[in-house]
C-alpha atoms as a PDB file:
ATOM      1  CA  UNK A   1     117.004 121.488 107.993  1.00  0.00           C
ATOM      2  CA  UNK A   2     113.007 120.797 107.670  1.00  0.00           C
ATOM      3  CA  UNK A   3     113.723 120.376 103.696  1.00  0.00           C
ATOM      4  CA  UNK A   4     116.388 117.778 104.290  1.00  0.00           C
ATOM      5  CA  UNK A   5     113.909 116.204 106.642  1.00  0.00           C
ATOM      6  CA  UNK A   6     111.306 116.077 104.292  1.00  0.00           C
ATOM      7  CA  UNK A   7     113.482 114.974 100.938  1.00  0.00           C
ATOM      8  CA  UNK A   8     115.030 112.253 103.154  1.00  0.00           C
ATOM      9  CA  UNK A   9     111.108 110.997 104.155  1.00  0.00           C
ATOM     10  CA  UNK A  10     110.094 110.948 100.505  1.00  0.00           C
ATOM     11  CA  UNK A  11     112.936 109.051  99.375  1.00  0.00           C
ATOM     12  CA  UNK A  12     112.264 106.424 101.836  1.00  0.00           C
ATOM     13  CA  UNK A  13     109.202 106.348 101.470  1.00  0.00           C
ATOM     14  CA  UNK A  14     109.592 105.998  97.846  1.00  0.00           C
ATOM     15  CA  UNK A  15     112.289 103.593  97.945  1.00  0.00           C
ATOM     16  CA  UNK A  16     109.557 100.991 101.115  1.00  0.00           C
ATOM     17  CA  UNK A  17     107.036 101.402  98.118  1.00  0.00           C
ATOM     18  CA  UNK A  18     109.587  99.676  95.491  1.00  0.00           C
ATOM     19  CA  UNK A  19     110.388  97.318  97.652  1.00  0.00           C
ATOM     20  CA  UNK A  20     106.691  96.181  98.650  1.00  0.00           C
ATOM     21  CA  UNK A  21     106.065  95.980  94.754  1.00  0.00           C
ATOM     22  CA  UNK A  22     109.089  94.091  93.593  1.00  0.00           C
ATOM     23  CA  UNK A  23     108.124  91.623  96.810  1.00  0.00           C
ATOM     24  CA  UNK A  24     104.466  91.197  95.710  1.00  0.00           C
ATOM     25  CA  UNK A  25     105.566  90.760  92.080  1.00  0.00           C
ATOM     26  CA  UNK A  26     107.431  86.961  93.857  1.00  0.00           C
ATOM     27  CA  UNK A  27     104.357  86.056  96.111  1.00  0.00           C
ATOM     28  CA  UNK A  28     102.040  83.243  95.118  1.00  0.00           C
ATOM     29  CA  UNK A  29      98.643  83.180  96.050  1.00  0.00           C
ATOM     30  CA  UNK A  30      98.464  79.666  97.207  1.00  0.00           C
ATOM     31  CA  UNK A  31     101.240  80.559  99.707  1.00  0.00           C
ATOM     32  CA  UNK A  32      99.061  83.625 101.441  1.00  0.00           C
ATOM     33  CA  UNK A  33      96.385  81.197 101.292  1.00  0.00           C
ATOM     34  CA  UNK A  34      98.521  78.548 103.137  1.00  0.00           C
ATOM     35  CA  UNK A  35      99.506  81.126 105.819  1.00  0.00           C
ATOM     36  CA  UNK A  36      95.785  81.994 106.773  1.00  0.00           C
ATOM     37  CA  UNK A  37      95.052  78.564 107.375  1.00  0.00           C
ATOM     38  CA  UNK A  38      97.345  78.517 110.065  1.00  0.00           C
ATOM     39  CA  UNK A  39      95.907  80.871 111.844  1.00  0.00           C
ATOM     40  CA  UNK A  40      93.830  79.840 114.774  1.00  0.00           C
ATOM     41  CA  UNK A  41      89.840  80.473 114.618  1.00  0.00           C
ATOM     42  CA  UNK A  42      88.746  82.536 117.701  1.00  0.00           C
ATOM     43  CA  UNK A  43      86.694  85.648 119.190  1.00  0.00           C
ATOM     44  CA  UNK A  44      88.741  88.545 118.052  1.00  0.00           C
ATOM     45  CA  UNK A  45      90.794  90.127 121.060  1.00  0.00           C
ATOM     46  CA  UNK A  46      88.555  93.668 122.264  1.00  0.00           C
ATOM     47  CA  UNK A  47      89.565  96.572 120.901  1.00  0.00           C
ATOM     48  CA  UNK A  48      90.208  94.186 117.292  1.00  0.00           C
ATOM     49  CA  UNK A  49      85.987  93.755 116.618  1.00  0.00           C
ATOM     50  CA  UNK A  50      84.932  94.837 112.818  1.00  0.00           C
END
């Protein structure tokens, strides 16, 4: 059962990590940029500080 488990992890895991790159490979730059702009400017919330 644990190595069924595991093989079936992998695969997904494998399978989220073509999907991310085949989604990156369509983004445009200007669009990400266009999406942080939108964001409001504020203190971050605490817990969130760098």
């Amino acid at each position: 059962m644990f190595i069924t488990t595991a093989v079936s992890e992998k695969i997904s895991a494998l399978k989220t990590e073509n999907y991310l790159r085949e989604r990156a490979k369509r983004a445009k730059k200007g669009d990400f940029g266009k999406i942080l702009n939108r964001v409001p400017t504020r203190e971050p919330m605490p817990g969130d500080e760098i």
